[in-house]
N, C-alpha and C. Protein backbone atom coordinates (compact mmCIF):
# COMPACT_ATOMS: atom_id res chain seq x y z
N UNK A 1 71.03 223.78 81.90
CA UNK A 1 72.24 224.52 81.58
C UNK A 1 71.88 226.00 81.45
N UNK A 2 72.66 226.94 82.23
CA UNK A 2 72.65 228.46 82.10
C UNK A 2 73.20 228.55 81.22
N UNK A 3 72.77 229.52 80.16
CA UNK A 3 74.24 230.23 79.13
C UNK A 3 74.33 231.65 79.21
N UNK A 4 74.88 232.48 79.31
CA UNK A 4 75.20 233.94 79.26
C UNK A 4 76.08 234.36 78.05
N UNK A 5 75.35 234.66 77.29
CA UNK A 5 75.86 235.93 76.22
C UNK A 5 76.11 237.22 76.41
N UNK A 6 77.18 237.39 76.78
CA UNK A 6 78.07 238.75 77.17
C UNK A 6 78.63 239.50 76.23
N UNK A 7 77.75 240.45 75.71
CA UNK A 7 78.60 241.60 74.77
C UNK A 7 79.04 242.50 75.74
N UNK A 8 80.68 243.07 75.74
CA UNK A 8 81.57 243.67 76.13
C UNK A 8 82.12 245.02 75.25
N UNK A 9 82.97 245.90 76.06
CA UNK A 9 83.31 247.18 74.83
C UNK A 9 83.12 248.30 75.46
N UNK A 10 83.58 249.22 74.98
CA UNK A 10 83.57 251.04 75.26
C UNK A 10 82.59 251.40 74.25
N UNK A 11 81.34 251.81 74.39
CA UNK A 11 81.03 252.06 73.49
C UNK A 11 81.62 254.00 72.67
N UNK A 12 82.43 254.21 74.14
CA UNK A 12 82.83 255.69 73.18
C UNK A 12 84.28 255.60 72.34
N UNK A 13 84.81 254.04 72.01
CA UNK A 13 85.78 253.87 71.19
C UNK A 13 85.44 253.10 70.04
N UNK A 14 84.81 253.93 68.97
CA UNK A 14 84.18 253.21 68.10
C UNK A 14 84.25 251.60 67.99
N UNK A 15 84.89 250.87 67.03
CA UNK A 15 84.64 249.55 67.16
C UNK A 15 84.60 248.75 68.37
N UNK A 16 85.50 249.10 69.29
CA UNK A 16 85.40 248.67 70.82
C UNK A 16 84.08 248.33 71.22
N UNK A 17 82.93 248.96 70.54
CA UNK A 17 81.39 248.39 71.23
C UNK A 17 80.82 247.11 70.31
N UNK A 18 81.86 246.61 69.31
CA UNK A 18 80.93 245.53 68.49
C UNK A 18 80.43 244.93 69.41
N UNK A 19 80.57 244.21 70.73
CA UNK A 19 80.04 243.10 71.54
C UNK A 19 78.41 244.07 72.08
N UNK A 20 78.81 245.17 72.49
CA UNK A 20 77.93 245.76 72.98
C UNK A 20 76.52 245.75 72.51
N UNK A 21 76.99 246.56 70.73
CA UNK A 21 75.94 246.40 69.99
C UNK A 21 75.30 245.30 69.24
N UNK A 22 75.98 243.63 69.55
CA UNK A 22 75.63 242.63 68.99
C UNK A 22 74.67 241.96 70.23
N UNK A 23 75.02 242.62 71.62
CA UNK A 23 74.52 242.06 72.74
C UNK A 23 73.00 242.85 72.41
N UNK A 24 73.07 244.30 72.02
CA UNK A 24 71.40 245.13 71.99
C UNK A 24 70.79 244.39 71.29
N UNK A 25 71.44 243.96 69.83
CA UNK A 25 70.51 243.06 68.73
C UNK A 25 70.17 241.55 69.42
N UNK A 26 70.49 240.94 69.74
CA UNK A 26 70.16 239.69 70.52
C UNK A 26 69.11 239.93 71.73
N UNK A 27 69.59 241.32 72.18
CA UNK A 27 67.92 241.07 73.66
C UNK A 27 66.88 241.28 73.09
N UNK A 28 66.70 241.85 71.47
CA UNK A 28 65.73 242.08 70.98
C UNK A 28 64.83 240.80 70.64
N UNK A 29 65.36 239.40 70.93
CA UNK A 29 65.09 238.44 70.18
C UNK A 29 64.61 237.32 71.00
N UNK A 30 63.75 236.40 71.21
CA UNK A 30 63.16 235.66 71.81
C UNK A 30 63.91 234.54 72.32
N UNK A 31 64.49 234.14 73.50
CA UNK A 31 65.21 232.95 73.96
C UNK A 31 65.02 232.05 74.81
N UNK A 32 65.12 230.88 74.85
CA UNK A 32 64.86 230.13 76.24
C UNK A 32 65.35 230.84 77.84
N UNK A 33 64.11 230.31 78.44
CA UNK A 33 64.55 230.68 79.89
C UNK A 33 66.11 230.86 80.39
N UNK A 34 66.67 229.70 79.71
CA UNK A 34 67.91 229.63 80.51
C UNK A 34 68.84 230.02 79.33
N UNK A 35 69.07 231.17 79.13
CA UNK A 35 70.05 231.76 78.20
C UNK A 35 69.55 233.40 78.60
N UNK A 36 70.81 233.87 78.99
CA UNK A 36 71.04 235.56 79.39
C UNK A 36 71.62 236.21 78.32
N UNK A 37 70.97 237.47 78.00
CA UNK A 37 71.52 237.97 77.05
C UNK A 37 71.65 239.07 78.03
N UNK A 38 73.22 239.82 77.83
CA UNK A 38 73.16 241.20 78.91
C UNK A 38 74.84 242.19 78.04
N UNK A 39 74.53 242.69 77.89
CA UNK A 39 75.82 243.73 77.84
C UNK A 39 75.81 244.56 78.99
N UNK A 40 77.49 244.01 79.02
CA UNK A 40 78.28 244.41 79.93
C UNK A 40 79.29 245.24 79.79
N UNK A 41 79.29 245.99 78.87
CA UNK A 41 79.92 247.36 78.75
C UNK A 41 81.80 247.00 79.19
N UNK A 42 81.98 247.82 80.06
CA UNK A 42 82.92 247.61 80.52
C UNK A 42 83.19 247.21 82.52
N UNK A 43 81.51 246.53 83.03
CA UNK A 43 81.67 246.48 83.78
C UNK A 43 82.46 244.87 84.32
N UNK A 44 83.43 245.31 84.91
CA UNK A 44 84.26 243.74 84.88
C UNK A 44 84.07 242.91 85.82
N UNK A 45 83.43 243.72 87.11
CA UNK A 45 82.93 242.95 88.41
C UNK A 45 81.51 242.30 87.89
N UNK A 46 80.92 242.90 87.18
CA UNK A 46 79.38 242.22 86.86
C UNK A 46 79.84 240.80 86.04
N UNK A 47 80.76 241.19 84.80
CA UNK A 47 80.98 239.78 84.19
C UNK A 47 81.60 239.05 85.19
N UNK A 48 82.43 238.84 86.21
CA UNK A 48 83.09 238.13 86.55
C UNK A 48 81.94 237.60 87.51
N UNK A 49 81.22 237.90 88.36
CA UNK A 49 79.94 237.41 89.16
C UNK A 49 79.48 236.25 87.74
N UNK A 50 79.05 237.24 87.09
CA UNK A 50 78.05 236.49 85.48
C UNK A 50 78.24 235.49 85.36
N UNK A 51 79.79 234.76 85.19
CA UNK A 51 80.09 234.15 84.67
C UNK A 51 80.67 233.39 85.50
N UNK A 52 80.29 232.98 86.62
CA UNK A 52 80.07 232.13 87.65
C UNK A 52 78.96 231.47 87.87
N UNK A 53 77.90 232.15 87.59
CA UNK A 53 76.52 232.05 87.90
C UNK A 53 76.11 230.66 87.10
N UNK A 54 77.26 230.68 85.71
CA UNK A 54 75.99 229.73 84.25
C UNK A 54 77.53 228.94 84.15
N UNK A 55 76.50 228.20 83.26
CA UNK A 55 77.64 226.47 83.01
C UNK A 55 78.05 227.09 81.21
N UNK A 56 77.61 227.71 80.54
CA UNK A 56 78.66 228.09 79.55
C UNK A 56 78.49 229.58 79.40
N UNK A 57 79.72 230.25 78.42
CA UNK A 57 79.05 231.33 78.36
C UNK A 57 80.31 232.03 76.95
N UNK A 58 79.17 233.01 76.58
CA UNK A 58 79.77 233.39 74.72
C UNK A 58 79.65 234.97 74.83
N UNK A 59 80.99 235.04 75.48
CA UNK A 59 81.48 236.44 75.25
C UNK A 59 81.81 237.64 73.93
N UNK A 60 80.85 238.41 73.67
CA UNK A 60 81.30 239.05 72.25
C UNK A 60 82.27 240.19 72.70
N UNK A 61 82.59 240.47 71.71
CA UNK A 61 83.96 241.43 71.95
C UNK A 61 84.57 241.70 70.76
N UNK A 62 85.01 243.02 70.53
CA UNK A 62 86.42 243.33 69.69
C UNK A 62 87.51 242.53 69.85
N UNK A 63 87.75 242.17 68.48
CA UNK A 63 89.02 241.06 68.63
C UNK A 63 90.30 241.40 67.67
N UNK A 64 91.15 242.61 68.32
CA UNK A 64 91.92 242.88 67.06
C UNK A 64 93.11 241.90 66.92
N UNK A 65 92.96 241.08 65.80
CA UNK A 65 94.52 239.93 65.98
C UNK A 65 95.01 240.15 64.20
N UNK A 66 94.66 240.95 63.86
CA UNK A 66 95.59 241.05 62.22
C UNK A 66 94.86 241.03 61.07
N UNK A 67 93.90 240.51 61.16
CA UNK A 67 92.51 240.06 59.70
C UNK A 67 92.58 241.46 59.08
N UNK A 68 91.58 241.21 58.18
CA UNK A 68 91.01 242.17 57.42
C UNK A 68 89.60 242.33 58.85
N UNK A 69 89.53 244.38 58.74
CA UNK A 69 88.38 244.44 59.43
C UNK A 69 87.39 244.28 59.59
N UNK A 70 86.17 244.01 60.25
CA UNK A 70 85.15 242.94 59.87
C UNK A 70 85.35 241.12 59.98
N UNK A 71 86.40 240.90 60.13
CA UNK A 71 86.58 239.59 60.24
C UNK A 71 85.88 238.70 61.56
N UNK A 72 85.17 237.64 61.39
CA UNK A 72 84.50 237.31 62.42
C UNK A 72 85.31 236.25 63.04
N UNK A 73 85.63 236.14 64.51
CA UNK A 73 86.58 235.23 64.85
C UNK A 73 86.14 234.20 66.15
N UNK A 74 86.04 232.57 66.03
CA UNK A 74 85.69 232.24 67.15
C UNK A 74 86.63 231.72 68.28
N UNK A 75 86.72 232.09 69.14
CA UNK A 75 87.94 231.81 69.88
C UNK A 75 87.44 231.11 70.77
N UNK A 76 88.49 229.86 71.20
CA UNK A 76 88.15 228.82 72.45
C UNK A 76 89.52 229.24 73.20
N UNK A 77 89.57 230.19 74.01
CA UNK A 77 90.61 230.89 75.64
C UNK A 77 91.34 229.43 75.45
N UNK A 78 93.09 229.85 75.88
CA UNK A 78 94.04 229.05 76.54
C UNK A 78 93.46 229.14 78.15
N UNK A 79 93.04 228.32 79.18
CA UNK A 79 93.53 228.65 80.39
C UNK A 79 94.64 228.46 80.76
N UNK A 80 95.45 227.91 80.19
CA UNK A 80 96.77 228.20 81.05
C UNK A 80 97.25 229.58 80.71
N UNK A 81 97.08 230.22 80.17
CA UNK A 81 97.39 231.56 79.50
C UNK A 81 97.39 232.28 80.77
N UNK A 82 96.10 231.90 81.55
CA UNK A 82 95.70 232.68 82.99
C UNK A 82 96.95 232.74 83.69
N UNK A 83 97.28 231.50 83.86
CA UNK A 83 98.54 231.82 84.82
C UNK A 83 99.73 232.04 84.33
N UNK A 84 100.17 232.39 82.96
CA UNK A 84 101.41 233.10 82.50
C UNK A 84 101.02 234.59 82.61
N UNK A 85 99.92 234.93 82.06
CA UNK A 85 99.53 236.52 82.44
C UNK A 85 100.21 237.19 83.90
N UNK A 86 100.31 238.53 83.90
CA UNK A 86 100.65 239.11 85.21
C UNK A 86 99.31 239.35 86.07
N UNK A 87 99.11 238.99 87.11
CA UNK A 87 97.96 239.41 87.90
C UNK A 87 97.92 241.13 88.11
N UNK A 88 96.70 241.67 87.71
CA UNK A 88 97.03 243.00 88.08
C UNK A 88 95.29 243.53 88.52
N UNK A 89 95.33 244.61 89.08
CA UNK A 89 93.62 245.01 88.89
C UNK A 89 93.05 244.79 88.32
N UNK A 90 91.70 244.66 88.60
CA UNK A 90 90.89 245.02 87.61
C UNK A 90 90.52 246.47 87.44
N UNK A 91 91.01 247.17 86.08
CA UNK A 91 90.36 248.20 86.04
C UNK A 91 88.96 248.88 85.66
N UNK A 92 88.41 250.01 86.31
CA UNK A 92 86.63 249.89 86.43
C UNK A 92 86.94 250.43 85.77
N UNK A 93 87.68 251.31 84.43
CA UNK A 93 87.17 251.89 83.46
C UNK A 93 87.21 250.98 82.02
N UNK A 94 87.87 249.61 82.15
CA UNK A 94 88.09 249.47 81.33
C UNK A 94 87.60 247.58 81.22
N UNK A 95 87.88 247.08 80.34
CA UNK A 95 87.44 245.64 80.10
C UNK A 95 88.10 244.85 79.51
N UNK A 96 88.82 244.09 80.61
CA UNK A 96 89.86 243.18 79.80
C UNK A 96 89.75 241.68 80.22
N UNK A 97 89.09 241.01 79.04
CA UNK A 97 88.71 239.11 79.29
C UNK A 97 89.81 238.62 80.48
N UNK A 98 91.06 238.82 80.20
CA UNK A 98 91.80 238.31 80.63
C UNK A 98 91.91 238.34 82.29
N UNK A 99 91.40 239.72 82.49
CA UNK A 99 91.53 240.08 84.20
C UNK A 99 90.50 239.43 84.59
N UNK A 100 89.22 239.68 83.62
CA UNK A 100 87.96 239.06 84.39
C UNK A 100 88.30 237.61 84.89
N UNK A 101 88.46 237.02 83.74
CA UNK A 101 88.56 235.25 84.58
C UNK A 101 89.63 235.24 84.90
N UNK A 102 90.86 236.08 85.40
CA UNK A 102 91.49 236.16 86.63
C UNK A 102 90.54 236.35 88.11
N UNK A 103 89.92 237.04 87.62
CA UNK A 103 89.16 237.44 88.81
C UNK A 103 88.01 236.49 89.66
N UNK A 104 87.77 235.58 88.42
CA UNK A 104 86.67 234.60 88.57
C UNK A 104 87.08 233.26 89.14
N UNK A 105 88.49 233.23 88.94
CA UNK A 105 89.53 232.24 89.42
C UNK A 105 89.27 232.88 91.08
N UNK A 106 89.63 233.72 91.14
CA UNK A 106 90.24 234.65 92.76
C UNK A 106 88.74 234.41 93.41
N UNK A 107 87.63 234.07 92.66
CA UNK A 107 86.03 234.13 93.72
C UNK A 107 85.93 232.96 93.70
N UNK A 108 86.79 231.86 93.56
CA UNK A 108 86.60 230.70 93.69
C UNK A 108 86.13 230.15 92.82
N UNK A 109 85.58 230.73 91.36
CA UNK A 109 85.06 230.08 90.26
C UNK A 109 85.45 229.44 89.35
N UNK A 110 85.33 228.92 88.22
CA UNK A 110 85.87 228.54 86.61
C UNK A 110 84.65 228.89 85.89
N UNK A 111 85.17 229.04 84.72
CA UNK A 111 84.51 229.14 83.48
C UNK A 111 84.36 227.68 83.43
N UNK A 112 83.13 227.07 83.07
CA UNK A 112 83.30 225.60 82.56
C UNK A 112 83.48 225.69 81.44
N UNK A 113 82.36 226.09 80.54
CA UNK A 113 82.35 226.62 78.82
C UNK A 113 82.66 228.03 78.60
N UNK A 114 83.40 228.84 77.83
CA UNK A 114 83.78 229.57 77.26
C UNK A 114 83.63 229.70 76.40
N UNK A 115 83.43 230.51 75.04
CA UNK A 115 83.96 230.82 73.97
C UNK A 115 83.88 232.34 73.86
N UNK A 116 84.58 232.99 72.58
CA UNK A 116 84.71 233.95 72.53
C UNK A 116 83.99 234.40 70.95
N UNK A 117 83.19 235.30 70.59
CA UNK A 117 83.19 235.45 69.46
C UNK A 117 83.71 237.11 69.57
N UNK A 118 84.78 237.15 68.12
CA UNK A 118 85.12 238.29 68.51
C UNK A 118 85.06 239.04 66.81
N UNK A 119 85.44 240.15 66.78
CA UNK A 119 85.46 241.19 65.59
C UNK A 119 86.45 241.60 65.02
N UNK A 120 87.36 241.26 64.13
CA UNK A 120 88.41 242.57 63.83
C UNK A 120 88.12 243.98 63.82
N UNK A 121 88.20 245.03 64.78
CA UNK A 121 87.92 245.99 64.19
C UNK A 121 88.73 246.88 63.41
N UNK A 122 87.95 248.14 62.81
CA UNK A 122 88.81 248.98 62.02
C UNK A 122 89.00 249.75 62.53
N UNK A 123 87.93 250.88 63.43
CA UNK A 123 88.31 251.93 64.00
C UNK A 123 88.48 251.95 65.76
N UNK A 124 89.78 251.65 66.60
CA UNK A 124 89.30 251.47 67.71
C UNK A 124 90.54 253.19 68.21
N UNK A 125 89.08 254.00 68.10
CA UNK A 125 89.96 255.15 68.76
C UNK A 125 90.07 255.83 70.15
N UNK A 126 90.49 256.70 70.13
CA UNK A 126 90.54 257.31 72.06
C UNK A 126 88.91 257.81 72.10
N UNK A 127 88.75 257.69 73.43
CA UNK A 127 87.68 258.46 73.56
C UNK A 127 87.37 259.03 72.87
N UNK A 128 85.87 259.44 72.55
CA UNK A 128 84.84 259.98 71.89
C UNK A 128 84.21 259.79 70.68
N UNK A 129 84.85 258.74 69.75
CA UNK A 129 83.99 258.10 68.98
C UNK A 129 83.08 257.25 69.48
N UNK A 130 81.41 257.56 69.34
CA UNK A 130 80.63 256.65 69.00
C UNK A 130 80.21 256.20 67.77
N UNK A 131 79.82 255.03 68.32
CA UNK A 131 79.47 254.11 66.65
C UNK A 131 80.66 253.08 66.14
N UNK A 132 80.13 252.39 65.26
CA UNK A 132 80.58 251.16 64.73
C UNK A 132 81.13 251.61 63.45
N UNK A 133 82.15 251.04 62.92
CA UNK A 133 82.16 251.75 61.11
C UNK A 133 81.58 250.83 60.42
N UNK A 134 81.19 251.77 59.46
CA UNK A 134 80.55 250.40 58.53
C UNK A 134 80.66 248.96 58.23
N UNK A 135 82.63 248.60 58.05
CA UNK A 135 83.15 247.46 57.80
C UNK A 135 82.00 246.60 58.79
N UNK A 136 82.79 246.93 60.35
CA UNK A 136 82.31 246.12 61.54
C UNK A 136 81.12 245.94 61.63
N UNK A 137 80.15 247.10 61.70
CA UNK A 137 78.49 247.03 61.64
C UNK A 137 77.59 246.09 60.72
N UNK A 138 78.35 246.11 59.40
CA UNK A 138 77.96 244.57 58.72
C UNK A 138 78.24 243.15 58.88
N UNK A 139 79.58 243.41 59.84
CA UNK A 139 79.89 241.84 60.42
C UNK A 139 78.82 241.54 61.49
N UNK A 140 77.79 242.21 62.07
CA UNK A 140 76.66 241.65 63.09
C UNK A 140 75.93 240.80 62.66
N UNK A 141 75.40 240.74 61.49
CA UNK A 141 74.53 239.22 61.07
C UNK A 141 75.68 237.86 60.93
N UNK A 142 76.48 237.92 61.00
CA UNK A 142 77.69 236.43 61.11
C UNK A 142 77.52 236.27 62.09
N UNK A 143 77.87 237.40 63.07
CA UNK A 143 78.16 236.89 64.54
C UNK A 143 77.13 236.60 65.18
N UNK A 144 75.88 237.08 65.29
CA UNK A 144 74.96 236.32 65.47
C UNK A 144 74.56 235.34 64.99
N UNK A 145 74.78 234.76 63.67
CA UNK A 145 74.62 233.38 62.82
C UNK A 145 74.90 232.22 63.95
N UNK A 146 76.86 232.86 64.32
CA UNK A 146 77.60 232.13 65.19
C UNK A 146 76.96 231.56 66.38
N UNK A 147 76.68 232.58 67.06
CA UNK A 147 76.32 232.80 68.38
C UNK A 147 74.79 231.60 68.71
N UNK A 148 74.16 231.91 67.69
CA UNK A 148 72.67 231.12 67.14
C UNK A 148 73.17 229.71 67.17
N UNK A 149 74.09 229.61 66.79
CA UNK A 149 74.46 228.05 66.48
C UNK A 149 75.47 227.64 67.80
N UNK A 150 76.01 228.28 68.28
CA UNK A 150 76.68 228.14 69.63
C UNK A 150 75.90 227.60 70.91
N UNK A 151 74.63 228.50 70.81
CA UNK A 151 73.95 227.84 71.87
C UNK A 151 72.58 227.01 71.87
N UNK A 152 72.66 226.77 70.08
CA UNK A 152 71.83 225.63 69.66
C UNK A 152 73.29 224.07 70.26
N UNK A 153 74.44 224.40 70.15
CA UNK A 153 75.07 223.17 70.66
C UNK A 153 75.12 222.63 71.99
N UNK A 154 75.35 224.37 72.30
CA UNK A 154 75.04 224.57 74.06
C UNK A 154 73.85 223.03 74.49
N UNK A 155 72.60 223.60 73.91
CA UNK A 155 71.11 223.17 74.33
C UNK A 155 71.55 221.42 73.96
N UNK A 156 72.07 221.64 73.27
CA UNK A 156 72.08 219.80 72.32
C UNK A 156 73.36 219.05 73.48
N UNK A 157 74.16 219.76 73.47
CA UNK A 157 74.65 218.86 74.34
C UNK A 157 74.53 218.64 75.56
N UNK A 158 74.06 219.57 76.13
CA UNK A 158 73.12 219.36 77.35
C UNK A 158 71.48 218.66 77.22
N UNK A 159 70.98 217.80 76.00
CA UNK A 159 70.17 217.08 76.34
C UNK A 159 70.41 215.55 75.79
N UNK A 160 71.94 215.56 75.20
CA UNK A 160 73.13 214.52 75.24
C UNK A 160 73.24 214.03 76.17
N UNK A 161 73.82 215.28 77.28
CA UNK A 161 74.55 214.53 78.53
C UNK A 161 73.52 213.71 79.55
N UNK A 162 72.20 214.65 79.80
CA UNK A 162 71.21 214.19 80.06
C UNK A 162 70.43 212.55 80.18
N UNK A 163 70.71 212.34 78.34
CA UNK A 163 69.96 211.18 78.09
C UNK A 163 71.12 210.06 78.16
N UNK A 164 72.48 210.11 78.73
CA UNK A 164 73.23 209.48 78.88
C UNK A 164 73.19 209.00 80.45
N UNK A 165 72.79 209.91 81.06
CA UNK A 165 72.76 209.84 82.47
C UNK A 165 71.43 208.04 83.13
């Protein structure tokens, strides 16, 4: 089993880079062969290739849905969501989950595994903030907790399916 850990984000809109900077702390860290750790900024053609390539994969990202900031959130994607969405570009300046696996649909792909771990943030401003605010920057040891245990299930159930075979 491939897994790809995809931190996502602007990093010049402050909280917008939590994925980014949770993706730097993770390449720092020792992993099995078959687990990618890569931030992907806001490139949307690279994730959408990416995430064709591997049989699951744990996208980090800013997740603003209402919490208190700092809130760590794990999300399992509607796909049918895909096809109520409007099809539109993908835009290269920018990074939106939703276009990508539109897009990954359009190369003939699926996501098999998905998840999302995402962030409430506090500060997501226009251009030219860098950096994380404090709130968010202390939510990085959860989300990696998460993430740690995500693809410890990853590994387990792929030597489940295995010994079933």
């Amino acid at each position: 089993m491939k897994i790809l850990i995809a931190g996502v984000g602007n990093i010049f809109f402050g909280d917008d880079a939590f994925g980014c900077e949770v993706a730097r702390e993770l390449a720092q860290r020792s992993w099995p062969e078959n687990v990618r750790v890569q931030d992907f900024g806001i490139r949307s053609y690279d994730l959408a290739y990416a995430i064709i390539e591997h049989d699951a994969t744990i996208l980090v990202d800013a997740s603003p849905r209402g919490s208190a900031p700092g809130t760590i959130y794990l999300i399992e994607p509607n796909f049918s969501e895909l096809d109520q969405a409007p099809e539109e570009a993908v835009n290269a300046h920018s990074m939106n989950p939703v276009r990508v696996l539109q897009m990954v649909r359009s190369l003939g792909g699926a996501p098999r595994q998905l998840v999302v771990v995402g962030c409430e943030p506090e500060i997501l401003e226009s251009e030219g903030r860098l950096g994380l605010s404090e709130t968010v920057r202390t939510a990085i040891p959860a989300a990696i907790a998460i993430i740690e245990k995500l693809v410890q299930n990853f590994l387990r159930s792929e030597k489940f399916l295995a010994a079933e075979e």
